[in-house]
N, C-alpha and C. Protein backbone atom coordinates (compact mmCIF):
# COMPACT_ATOMS: atom_id res chain seq x y z
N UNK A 1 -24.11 1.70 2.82
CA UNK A 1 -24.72 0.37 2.86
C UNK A 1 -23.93 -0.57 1.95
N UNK A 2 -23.58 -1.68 2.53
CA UNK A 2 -22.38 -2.64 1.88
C UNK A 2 -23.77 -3.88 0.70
N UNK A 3 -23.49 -4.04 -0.58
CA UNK A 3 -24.19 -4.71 -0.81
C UNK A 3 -23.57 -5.88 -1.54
N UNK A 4 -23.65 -7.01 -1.29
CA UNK A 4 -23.37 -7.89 -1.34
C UNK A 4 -23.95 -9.20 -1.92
N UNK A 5 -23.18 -10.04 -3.38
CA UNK A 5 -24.21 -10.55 -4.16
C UNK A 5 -22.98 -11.69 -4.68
N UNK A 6 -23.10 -12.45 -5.69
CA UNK A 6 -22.64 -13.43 -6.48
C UNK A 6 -22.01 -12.87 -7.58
N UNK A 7 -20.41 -13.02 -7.88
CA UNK A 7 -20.37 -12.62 -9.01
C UNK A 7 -19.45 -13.30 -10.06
N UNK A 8 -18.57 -12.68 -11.06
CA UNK A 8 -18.08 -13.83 -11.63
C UNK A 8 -16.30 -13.88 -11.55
N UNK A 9 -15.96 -15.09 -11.73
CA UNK A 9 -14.25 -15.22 -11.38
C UNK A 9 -13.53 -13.87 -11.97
N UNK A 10 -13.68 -13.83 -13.04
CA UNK A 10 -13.25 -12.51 -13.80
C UNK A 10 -12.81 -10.91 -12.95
N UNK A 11 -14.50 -10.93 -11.81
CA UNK A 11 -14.66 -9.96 -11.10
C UNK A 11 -13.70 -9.52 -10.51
N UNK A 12 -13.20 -10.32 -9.60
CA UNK A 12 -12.35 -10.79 -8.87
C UNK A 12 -10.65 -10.52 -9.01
N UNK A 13 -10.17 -10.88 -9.95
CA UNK A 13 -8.82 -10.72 -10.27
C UNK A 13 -7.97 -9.28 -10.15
N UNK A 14 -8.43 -8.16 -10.47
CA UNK A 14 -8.12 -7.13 -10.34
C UNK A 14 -8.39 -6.83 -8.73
N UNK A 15 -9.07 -7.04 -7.64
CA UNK A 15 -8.91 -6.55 -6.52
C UNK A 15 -7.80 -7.67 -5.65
N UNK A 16 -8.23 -8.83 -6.28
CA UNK A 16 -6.35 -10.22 -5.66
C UNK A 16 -5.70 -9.60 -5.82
N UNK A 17 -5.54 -9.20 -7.41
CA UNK A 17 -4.24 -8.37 -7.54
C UNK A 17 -3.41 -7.51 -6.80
N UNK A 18 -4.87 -6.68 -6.86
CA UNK A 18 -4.05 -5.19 -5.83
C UNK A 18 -3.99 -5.36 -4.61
N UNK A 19 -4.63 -6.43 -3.90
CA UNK A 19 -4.61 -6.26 -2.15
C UNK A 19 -3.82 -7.92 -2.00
N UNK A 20 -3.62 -8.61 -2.53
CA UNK A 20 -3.18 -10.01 -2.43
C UNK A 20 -1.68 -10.03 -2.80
N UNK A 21 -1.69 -9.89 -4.12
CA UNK A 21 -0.36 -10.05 -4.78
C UNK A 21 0.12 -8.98 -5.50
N UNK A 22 0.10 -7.91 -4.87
CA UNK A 22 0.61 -6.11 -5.94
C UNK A 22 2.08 -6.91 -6.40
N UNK A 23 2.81 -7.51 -6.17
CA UNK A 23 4.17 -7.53 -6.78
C UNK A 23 4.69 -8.61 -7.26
N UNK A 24 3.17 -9.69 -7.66
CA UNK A 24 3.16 -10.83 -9.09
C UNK A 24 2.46 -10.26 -10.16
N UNK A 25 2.39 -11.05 -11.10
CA UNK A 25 1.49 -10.42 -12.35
C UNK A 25 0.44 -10.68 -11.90
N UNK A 26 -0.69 -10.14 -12.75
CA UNK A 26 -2.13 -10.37 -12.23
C UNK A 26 -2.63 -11.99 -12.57
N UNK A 27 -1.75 -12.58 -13.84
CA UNK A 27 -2.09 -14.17 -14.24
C UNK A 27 -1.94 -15.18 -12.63
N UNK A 28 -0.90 -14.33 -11.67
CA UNK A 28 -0.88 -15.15 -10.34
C UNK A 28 -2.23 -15.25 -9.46
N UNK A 29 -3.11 -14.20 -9.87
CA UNK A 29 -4.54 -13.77 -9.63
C UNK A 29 -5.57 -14.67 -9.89
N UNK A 30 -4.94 -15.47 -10.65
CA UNK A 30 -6.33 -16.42 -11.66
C UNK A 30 -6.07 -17.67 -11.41
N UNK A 31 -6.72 -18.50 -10.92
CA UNK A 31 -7.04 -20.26 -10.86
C UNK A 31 -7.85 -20.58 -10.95
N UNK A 32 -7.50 -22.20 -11.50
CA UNK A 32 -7.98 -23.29 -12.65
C UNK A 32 -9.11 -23.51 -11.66
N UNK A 33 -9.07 -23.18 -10.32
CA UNK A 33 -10.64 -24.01 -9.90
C UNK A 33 -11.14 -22.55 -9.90
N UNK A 34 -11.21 -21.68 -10.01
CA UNK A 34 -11.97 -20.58 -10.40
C UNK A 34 -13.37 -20.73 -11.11
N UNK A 35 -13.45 -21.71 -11.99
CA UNK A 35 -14.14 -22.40 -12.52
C UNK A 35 -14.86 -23.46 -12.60
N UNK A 36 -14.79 -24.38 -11.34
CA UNK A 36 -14.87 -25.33 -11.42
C UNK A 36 -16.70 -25.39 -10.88
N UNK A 37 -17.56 -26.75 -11.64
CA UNK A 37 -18.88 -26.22 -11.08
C UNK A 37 -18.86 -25.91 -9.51
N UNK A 38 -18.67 -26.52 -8.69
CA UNK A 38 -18.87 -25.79 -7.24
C UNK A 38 -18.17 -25.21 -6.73
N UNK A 39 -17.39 -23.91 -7.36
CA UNK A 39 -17.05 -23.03 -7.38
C UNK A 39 -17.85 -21.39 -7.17
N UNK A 40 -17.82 -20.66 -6.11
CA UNK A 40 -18.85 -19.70 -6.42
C UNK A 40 -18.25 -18.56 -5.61
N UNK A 41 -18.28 -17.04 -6.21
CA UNK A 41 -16.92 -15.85 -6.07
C UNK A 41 -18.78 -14.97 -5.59
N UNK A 42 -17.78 -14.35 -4.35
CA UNK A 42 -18.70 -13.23 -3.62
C UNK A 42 -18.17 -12.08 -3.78
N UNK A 43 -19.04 -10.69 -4.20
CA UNK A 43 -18.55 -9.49 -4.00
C UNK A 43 -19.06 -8.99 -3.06
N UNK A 44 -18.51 -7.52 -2.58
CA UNK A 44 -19.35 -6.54 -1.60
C UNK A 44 -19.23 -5.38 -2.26
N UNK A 45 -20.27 -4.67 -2.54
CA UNK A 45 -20.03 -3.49 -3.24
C UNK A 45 -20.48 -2.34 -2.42
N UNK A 46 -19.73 -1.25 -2.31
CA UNK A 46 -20.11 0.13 -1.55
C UNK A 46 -20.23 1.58 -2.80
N UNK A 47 -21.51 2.09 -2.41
CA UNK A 47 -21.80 3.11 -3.65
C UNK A 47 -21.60 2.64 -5.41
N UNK A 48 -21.72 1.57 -4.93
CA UNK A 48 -21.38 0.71 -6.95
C UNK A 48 -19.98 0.07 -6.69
N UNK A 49 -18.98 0.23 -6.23
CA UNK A 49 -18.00 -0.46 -6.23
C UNK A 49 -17.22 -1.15 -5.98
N UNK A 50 -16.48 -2.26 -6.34
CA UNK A 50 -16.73 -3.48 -5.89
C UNK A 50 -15.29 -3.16 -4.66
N UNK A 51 -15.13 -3.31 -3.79
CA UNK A 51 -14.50 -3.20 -2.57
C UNK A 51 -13.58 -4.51 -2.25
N UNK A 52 -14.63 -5.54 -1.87
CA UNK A 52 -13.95 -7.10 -1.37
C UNK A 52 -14.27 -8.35 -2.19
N UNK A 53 -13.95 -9.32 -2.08
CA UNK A 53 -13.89 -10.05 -2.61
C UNK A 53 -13.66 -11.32 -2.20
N UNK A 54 -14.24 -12.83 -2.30
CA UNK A 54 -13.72 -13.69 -1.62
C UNK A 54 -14.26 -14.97 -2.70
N UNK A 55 -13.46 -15.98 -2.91
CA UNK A 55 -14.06 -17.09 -3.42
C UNK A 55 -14.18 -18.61 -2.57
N UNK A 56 -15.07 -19.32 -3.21
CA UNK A 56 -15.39 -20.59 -2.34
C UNK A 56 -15.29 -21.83 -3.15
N UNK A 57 -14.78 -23.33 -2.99
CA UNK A 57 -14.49 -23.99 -3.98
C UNK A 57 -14.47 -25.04 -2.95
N UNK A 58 -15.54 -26.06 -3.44
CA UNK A 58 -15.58 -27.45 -3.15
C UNK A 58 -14.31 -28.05 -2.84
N UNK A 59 -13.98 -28.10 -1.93
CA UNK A 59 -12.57 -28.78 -1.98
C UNK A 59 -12.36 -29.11 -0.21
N UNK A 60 -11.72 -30.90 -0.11
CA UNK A 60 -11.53 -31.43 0.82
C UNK A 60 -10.59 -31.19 1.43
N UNK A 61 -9.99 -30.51 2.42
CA UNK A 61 -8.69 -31.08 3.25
C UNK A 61 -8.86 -32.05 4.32
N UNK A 62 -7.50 -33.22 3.82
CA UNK A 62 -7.57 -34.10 4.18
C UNK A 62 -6.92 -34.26 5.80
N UNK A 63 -6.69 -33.15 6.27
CA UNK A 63 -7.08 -33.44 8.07
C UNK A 63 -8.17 -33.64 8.98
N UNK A 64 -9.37 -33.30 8.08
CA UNK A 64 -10.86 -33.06 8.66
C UNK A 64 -11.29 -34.08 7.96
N UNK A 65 -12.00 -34.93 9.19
CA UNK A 65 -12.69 -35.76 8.58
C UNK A 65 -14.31 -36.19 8.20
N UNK A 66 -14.23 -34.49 7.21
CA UNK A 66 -15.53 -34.37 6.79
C UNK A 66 -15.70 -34.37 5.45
N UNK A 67 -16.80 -35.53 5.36
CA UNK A 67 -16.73 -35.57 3.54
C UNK A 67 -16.81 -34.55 2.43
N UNK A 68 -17.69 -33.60 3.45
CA UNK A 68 -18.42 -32.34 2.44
C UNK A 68 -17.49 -31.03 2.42
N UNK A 69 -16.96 -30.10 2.47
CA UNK A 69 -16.25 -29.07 2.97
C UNK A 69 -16.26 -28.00 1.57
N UNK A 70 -15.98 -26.75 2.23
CA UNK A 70 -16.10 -25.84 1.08
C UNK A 70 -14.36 -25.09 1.58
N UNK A 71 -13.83 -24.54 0.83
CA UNK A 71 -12.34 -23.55 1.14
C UNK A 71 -12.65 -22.44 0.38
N UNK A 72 -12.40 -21.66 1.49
CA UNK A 72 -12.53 -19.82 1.03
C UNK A 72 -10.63 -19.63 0.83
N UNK A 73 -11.08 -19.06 -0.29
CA UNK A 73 -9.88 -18.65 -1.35
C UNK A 73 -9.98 -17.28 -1.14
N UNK A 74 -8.90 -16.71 -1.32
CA UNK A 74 -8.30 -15.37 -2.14
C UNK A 74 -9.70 -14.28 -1.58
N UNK A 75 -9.57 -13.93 -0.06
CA UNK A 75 -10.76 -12.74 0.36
C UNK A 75 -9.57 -11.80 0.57
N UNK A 76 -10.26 -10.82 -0.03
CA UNK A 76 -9.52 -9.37 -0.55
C UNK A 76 -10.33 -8.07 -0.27
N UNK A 77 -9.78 -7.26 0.83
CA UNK A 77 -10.80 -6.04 0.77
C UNK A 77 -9.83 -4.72 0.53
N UNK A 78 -10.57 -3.78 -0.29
CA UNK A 78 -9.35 -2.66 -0.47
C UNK A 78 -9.26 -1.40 0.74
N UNK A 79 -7.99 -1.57 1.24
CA UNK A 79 -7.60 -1.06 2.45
C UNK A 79 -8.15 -0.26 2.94
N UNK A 80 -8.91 0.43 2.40
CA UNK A 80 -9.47 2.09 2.67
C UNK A 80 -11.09 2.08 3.09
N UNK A 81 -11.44 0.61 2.64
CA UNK A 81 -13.00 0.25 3.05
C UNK A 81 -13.04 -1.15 4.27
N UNK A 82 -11.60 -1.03 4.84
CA UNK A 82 -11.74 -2.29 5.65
C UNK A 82 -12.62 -2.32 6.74
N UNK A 83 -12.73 -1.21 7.34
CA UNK A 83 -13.96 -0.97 8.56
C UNK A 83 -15.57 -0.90 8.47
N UNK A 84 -15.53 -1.24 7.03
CA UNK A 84 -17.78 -1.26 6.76
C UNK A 84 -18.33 -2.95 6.82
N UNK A 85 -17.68 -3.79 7.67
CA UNK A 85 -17.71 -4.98 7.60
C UNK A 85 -18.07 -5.95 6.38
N UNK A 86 -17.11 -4.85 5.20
CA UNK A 86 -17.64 -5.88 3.95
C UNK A 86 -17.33 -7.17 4.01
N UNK A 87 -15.62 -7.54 4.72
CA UNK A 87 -15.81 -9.00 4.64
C UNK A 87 -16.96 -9.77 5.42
N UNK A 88 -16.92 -9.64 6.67
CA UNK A 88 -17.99 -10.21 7.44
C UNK A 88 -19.38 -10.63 6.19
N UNK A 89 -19.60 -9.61 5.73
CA UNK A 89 -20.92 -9.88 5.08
C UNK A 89 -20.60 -10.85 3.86
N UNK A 90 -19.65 -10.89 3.19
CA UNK A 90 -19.35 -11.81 2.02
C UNK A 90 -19.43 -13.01 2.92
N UNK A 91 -18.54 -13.29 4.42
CA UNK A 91 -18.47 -14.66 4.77
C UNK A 91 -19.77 -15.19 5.40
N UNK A 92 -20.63 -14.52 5.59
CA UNK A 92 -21.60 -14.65 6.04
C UNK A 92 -22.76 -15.06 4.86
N UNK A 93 -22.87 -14.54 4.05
CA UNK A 93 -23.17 -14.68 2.02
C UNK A 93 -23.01 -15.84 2.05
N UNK A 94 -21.91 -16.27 2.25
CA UNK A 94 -21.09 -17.29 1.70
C UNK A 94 -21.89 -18.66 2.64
N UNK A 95 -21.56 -18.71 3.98
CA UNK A 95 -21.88 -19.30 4.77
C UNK A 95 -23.22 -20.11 4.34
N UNK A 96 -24.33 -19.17 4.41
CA UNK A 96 -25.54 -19.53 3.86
C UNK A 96 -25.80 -20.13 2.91
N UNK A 97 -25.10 -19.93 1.62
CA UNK A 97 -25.38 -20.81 0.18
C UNK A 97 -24.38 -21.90 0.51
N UNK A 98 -23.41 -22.00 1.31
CA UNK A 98 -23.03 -23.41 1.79
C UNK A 98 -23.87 -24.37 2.48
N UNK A 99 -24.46 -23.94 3.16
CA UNK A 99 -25.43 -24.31 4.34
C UNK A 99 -26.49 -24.64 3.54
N UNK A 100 -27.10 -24.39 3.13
CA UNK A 100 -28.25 -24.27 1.84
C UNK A 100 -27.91 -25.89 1.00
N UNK A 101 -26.82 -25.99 0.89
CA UNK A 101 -26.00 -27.32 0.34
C UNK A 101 -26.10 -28.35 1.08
N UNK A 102 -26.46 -28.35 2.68
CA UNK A 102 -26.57 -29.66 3.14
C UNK A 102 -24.79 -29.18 4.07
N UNK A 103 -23.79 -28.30 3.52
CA UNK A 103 -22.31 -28.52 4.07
C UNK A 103 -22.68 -27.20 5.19
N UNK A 104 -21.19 -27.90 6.31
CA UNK A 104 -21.09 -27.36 7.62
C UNK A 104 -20.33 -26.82 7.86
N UNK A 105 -19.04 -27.21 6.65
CA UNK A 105 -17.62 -26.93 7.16
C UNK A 105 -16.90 -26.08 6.33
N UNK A 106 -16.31 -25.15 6.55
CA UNK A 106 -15.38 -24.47 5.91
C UNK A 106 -13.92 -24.32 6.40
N UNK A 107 -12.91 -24.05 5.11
CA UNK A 107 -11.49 -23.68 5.90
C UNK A 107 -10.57 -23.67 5.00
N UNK A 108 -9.60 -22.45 5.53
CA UNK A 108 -9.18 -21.60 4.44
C UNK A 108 -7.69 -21.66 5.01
N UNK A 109 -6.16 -21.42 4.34
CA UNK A 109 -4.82 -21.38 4.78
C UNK A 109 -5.00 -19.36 4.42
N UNK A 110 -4.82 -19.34 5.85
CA UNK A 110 -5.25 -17.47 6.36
C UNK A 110 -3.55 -17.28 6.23
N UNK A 111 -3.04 -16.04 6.15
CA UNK A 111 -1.76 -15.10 5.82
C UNK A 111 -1.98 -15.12 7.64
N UNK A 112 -0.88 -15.36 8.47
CA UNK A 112 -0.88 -15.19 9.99
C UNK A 112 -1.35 -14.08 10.26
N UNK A 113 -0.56 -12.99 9.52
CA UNK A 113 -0.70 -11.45 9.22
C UNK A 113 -2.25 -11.14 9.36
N UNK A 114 -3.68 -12.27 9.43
CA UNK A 114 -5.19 -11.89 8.73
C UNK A 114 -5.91 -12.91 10.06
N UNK A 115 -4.92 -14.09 10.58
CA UNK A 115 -5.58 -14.69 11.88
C UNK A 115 -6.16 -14.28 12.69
N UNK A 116 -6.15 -13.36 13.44
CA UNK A 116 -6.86 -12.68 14.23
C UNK A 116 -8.21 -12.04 13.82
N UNK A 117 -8.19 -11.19 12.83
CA UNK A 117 -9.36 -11.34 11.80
C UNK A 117 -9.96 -12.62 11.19
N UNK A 118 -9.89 -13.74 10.99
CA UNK A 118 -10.53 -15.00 10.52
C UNK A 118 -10.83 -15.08 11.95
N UNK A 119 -10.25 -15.31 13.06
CA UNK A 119 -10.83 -15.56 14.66
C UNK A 119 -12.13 -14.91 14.77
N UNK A 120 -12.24 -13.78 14.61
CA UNK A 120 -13.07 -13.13 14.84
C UNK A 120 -14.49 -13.47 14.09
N UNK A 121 -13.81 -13.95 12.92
CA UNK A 121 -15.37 -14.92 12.18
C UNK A 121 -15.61 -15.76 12.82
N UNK A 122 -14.96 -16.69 13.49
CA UNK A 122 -15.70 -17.75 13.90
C UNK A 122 -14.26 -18.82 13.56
N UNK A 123 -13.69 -18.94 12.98
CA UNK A 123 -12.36 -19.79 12.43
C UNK A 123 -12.07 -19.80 13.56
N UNK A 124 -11.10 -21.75 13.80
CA UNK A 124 -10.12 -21.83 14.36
C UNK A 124 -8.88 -22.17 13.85
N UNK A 125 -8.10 -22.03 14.71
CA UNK A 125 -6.29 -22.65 13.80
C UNK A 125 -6.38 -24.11 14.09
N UNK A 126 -5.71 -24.48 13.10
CA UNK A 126 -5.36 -26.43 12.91
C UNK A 126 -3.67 -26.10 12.32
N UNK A 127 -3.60 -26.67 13.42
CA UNK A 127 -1.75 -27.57 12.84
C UNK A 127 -0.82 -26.02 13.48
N UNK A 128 0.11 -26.24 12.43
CA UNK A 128 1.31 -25.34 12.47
C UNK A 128 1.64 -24.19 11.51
N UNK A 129 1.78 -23.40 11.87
CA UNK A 129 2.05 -22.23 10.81
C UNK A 129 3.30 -22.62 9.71
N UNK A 130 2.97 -22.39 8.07
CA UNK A 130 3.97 -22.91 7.71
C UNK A 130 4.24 -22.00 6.51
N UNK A 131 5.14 -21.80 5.51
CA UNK A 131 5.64 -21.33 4.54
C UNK A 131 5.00 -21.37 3.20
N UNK A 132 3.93 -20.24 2.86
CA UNK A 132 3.33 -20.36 1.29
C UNK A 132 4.42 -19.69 0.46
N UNK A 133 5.11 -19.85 -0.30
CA UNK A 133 5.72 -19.36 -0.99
C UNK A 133 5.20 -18.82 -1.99
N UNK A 134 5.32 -17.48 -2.95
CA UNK A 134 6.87 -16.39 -2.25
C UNK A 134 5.95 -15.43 -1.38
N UNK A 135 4.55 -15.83 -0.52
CA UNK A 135 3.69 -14.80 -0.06
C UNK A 135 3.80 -14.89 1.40
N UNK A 136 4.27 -16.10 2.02
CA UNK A 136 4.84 -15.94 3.72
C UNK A 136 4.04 -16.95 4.18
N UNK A 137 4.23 -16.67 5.54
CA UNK A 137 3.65 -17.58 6.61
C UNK A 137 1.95 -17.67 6.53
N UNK A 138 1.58 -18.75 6.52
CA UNK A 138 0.17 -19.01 6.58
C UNK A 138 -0.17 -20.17 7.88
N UNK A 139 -1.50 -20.19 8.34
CA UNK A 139 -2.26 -21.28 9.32
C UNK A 139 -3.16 -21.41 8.36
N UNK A 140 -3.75 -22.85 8.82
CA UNK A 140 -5.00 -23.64 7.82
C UNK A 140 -6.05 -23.27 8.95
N UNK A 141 -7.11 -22.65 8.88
CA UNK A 141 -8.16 -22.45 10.00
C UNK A 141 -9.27 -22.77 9.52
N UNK A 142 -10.37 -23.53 9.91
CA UNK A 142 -11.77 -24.01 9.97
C UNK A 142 -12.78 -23.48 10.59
N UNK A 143 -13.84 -23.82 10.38
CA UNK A 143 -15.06 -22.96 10.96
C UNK A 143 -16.45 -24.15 10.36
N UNK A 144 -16.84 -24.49 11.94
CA UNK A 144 -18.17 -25.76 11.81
C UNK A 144 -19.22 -24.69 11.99
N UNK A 145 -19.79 -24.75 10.44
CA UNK A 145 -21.36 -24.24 10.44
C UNK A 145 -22.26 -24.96 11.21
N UNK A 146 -23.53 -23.60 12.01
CA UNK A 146 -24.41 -24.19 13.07
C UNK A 146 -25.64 -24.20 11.85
């Protein structure tokens, strides 16, 4: 049973690390909006341990022309628990305490490599696939809460 709750930026850094960025330091793990008040980091935990990971942060992109918007940051699940639908349930977590806010919209720059999986949430692609450096090709994909 995947259980799934609110936790803190801190939480977080050690599983970016290992499933995001194994071959930056872990300080590449940590950002300044990590913190910021509407800022808020989801875990999923299986048998006590924390598995996935995803954060959410008030923040506009300026192709959508929606005032309110939330961006899912840095979702991380460790390879070996990818099939207990922990992410699903964090974005779904997530979804709700957005929604709860009055906001509809979410959207995140997905690793191409993870598109097909964000599809499957509900995300679509916007624009052109382009170059995050030094981590590769990314799409910006959205998703209008019902």
């Amino acid at each position: 049973m995947i259980e799934v709750r609110k936790i803190t930026p801190e939480m977080t850094y050690s599983l970016r690390h290992t499933v995001l960025r194994p071959h930056q330091t872990i300080e590449h793990s940590k950002f300044d909006t990590d913190h910021e008040d509407n800022a808020f980091h989801i875990g999923a935990f299986y048998q006590g341990r924390l598995i996935s990971v995803a954060s959410f942060i008030a923040d506009k992109n300026p192709d959508f022309p929606i005032e309110r918007q939330y961006r899912l940051r840095q979702m991380a699940t460790l390879e070996e628990y990818r099939m207990l639908g922990a992410g699903r349930a964090i974005v779904n977590y997530a979804e709700n305490l957005i929604k709860e806010q009055g906001i509809d919209f979410i959207w995140c720059k997905a690793r191409t490599s993870v598109e097909g999986y964000y599809n499957k949430l509900g995300f679509n692609i916007h624009g052109e696939v382009f170059d995050y450096p030094p981590i590769g090709p990314h799409i910006v994909m959205y998703k209008k809460l019902k």
